[in-house]
Protein backbone atom coordinates (compact mmCIF):
# COMPACT_ATOMS: atom_id res chain seq x y z
CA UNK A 1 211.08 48.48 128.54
CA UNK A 2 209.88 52.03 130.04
CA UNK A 3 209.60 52.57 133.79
CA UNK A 4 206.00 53.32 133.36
CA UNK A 5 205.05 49.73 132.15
CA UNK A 6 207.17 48.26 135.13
CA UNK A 7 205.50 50.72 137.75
CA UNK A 8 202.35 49.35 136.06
CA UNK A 9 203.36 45.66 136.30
CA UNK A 10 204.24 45.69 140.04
CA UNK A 11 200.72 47.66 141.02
CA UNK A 12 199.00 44.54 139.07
CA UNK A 13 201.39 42.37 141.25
CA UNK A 14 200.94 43.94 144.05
CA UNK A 15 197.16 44.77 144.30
CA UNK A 16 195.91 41.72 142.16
CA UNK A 17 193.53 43.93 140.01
CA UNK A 18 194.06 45.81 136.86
CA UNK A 19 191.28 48.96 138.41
CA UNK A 20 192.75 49.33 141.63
CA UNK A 21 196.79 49.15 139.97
CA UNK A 22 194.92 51.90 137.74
CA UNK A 23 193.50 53.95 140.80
CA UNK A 24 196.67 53.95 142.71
CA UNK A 25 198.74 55.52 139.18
CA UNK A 26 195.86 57.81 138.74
CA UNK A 27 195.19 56.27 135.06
CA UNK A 28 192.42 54.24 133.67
CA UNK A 29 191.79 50.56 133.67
CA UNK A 30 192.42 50.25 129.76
CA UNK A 31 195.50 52.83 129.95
CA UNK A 32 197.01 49.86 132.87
CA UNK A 33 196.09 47.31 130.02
CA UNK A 34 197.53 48.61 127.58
CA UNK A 35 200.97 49.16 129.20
CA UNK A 36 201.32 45.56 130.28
CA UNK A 37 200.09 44.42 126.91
CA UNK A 38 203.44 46.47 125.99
CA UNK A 39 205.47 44.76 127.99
CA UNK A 40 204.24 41.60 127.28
CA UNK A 41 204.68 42.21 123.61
CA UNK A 42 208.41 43.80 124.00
CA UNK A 43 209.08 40.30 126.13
CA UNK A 44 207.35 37.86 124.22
CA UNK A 45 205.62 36.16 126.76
CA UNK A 46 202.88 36.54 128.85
CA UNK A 47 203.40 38.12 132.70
CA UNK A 48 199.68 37.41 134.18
CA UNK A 49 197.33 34.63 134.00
CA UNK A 50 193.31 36.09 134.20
CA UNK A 51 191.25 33.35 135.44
CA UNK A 52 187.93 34.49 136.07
CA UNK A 53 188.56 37.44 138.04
CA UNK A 54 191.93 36.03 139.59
CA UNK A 55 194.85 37.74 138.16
CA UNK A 56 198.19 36.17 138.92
CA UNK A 57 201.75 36.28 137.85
CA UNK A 58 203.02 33.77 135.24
CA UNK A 59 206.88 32.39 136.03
CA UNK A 60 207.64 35.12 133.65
CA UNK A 61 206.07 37.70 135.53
CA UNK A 62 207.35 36.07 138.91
CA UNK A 63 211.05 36.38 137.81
CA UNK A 64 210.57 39.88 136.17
CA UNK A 65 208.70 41.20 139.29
CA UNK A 66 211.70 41.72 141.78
CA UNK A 67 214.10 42.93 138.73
CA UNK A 68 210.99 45.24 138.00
CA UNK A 69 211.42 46.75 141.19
CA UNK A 70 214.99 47.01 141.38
CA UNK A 71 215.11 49.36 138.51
CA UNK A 72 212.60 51.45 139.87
CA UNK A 73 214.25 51.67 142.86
CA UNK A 74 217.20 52.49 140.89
CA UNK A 75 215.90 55.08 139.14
CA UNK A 76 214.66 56.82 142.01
CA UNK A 77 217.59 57.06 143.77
CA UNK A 78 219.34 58.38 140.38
CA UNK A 79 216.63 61.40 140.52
CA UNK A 80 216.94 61.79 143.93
CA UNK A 81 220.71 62.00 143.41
CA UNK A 82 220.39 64.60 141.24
CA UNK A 83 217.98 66.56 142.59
CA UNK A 84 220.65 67.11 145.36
CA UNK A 85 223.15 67.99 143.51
CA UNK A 86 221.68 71.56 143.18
CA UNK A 87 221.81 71.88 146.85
CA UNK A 88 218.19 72.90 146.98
CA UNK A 89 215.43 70.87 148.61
CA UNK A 90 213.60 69.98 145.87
CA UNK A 91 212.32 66.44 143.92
CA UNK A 92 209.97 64.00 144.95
CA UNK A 93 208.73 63.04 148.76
CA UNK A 94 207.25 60.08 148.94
CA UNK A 95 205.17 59.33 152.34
CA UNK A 96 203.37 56.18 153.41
CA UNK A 97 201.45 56.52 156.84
CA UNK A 98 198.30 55.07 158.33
CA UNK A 99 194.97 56.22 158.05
CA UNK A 100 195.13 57.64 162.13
CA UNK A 101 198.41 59.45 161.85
CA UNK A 102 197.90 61.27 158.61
CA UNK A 103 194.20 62.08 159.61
CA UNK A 104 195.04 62.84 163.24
CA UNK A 105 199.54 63.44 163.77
CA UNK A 106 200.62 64.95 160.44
CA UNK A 107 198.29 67.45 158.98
CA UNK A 108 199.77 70.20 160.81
CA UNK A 109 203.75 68.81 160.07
CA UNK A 110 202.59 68.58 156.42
CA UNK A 111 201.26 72.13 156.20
CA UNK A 112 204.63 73.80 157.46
CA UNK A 113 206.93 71.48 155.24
CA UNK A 114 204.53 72.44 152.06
CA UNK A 115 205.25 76.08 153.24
CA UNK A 116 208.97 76.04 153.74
CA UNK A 117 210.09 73.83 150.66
CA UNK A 118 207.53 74.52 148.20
CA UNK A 119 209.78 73.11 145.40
CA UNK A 120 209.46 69.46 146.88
CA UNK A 121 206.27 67.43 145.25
CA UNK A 122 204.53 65.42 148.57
CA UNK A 123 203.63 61.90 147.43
CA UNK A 124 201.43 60.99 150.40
CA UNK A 125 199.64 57.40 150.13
CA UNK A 126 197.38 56.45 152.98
CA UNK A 127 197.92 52.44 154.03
CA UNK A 128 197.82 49.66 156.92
CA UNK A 129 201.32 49.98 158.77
CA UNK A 130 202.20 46.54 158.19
CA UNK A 131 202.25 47.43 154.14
CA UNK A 132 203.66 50.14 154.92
CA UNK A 133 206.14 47.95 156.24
CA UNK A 134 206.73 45.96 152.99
CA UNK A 135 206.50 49.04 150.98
CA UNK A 136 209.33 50.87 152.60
CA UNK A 137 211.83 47.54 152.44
CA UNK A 138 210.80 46.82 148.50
CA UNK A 139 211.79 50.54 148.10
CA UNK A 140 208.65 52.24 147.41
CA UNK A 141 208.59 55.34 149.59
CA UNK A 142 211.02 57.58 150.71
CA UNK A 143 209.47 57.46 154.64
CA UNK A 144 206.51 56.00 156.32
CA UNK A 145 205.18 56.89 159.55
CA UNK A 146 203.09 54.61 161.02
CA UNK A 147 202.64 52.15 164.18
CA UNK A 148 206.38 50.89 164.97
CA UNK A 149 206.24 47.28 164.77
CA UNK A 150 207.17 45.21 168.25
CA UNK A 151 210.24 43.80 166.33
CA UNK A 152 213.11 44.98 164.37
CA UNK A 153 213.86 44.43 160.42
CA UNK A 154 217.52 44.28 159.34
CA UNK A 155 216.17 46.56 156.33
CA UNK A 156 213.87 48.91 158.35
CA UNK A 157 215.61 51.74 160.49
CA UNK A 158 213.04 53.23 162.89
CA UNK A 159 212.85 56.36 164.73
CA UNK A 160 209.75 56.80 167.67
CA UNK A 161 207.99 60.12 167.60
CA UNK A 162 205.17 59.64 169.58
CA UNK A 163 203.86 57.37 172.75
CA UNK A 164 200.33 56.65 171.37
CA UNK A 165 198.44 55.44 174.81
CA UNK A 166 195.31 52.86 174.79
CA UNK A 167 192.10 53.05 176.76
CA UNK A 168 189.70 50.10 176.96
CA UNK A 169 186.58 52.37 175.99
CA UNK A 170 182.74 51.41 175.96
CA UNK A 171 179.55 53.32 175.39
CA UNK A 172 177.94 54.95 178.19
CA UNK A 173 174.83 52.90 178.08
CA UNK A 174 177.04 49.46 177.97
CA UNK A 175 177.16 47.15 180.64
CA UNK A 176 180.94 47.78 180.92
CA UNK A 177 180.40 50.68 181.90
CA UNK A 178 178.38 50.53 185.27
CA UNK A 179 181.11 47.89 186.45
CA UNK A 180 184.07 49.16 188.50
CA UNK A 181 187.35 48.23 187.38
CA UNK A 182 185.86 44.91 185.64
CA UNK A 183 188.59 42.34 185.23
CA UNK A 184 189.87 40.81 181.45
CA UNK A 185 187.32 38.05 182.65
CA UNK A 186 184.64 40.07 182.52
CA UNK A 187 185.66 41.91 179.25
CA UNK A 188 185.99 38.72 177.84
CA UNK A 189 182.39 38.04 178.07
CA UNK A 190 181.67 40.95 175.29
CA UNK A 191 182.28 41.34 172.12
CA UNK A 192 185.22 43.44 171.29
CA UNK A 193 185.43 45.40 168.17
CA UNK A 194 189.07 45.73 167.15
CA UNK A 195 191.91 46.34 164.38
CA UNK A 196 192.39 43.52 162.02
CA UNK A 197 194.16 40.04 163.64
CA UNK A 198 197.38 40.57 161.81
CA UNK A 199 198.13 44.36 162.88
CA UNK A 200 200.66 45.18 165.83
CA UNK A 201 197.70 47.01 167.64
CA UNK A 202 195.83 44.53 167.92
CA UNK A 203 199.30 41.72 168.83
CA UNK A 204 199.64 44.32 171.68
CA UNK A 205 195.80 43.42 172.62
CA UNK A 206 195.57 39.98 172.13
CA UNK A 207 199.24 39.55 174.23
CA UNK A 208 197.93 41.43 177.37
CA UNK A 209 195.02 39.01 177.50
CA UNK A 210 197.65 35.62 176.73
CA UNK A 211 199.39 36.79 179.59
CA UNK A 212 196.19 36.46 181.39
CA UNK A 213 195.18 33.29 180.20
CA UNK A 214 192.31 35.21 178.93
CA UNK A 215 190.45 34.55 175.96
CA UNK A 216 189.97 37.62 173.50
CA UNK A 217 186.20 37.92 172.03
CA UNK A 218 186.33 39.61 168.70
CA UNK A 219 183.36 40.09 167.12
CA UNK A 220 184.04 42.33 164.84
CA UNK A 221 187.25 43.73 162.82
CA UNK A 222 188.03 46.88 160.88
CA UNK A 223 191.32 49.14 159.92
CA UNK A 224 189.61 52.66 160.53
CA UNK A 225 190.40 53.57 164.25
CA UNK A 226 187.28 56.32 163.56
CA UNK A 227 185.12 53.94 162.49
CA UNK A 228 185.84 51.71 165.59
CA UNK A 229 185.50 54.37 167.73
CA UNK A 230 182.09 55.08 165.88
CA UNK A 231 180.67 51.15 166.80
CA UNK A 232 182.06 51.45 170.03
CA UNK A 233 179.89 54.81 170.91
CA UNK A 234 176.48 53.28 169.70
CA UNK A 235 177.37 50.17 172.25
CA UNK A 236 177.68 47.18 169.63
CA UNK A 237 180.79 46.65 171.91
CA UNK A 238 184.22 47.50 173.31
CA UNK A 239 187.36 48.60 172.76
CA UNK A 240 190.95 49.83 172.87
CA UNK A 241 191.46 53.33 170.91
CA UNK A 242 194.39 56.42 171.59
CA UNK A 243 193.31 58.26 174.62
CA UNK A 244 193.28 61.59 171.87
CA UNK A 245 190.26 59.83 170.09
CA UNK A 246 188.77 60.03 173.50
CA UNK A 247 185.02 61.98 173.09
CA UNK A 248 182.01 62.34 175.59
CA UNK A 249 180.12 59.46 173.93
CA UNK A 250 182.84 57.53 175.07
CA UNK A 251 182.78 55.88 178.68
CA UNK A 252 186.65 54.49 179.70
CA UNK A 253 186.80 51.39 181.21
CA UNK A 254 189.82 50.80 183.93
CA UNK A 255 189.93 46.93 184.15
CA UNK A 256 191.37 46.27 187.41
CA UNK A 257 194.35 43.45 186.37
CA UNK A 258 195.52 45.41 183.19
CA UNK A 259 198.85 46.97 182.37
CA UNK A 260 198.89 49.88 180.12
CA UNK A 261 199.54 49.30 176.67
CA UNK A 262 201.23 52.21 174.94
CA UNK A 263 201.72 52.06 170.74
CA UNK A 264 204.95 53.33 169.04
CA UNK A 265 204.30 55.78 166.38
CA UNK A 266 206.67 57.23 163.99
CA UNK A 267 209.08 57.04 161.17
CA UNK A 268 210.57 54.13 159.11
CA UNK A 269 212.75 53.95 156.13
CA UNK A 270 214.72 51.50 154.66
CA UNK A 271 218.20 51.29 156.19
CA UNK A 272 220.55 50.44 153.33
CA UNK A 273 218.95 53.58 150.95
CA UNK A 274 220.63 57.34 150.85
CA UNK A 275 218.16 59.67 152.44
CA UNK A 276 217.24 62.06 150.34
CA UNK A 277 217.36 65.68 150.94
CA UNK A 278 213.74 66.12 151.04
CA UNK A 279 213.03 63.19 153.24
CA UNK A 280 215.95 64.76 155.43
CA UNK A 281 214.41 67.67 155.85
CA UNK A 282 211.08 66.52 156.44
CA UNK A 283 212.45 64.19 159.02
CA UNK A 284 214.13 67.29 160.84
CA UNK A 285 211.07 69.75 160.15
CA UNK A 286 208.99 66.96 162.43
CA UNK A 287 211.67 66.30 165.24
CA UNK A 288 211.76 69.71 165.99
CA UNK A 289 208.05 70.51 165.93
CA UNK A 290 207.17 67.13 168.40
CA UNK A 291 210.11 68.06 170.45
CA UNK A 292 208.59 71.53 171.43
CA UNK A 293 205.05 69.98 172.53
């Protein structure tokens, strides 16, 4: 039983598809196969069911699945452990962070830890927060940084970084935007274009209009704050995006009975786990670099 068939086993788990567990290890569909054909064979017994195009884990596969991960985990921190033993910053990095922080935060933190530890490999996997999330506790990566979730995990430690501000935002040819200080009321009465339901941006949203005993009209959903901010300037509707995403398409609305709402951004990683002395570093590289601005 080789590491590589388990990393393979817990993609397939995770993802529910044989090409995208094959995209995320950089391999091929029949290479993913073939290595949980493997491990099927070297267990006797079969780990998924394929029904149709629904792939799902047998009660083989269910009790090997968190055992899977364990010894990965394992592993990792074995590497890690010796890695550090040289007293060089060197190994491995894993980093999970949303699509808006690594496109917008961390290109410029990324491109002075490449250049002063050169001997560290930078893992760097773009994702929703709330995976993120998930990732971090099962093990997965080394640090995340990403929206900070409104409420604390025993396994998660959590460190804020940055105060990521919200404007309610319209296109300048939108109603919205030739109404002074319109109330939630009003904004209720057009369609907003938001984050997914189950992300903390948009809990933040949806809790400043509960408090109002205002309903919130979503008409549309997606997880690219660019694209968002894309709808929102041809006027299919409104929304809340980072005041740094701000542009002079973009007309901000002031509604007259809301508080601000401000995001946490920054790092996670999971609190029982020995940094590593990559992760350390990085983690001190970008405290020192936000700290000056």
């Amino acid at each position: 039983m080789d590491t590589q068939s388990l990393q393979a086993l817990c993609a397939v788990a995770e993802l529910g598809s044989f090409s995208k567990a094959a995209h995320r290890l950089f391999l091929t569909q029949p290479a993913i196969s073939k290595r949980i054909a493997n491990l099927e064979q070297q267990l006797n017994c079969q780990l998924f069911d394929r029904i149709g195009r629904k792939i799902q884990l047998t009660e083989a596969g269910r009790i090997l699945l968190p055992r899977a991960r364990q010894i990965l985990t394992s592993v990792a921190d074995t590497q890690r452990a010796i890695d550090d033993l040289s007293g060089e910053i060197r190994g491995q990095l894993a980093i999970a962070t949303s699509h808006h922080i690594g496109l917008h935060r961390l290109p410029p933190l990324l491109k002075q830890f490449a250049a002063k530890f050169p001997k560290v490999e930078l893992n760097l996997r773009f994702m929703d927060s709330e995976r993120a999330y998930e990732e971090v506790a099962q093990g997965d990566h080394d640090v995340a940084i990403v929206t900070l979730s409104p409420s604390n995990t025993a396994k998660i430690s959590s460190e804020t970084w940055w105060q990521d501000e919200l404007v309610f935002t319209c296109a300048a040819e939108h109603p919205l935007a030739n109404t002074n200080q319109p109330t939630l009321q009003q904004l209720s009465t057009h369609p907003a274009i938001l984050p997914d339901a189950n992300t903390y941006t948009t809990f933040l949203i949806q809790s400043l209009f509960d408090r109002a005993g205002v309903p919130l009209n979503i008409s549309m959903t997606t997880q690219s704050l660019d694209t968002i901010k894309m709808m929102v300037s041809i006027g299919l509707g409104w929304s809340l995006l980072p005041r740094t995403l701000l542009s002079d398409d973009l007309h901000q609305i002031e509604p007259a009975d809301a508080t601000p709402i401000v995001r946490q951004l920054g790092c996670i990683r999971h609190a029982q786990r020995d940094t590593s002395r990559a992760a350390a570093a990085f983690q001190t590289l970008c405290r020192s670099q936000i700290q000056e601005k």
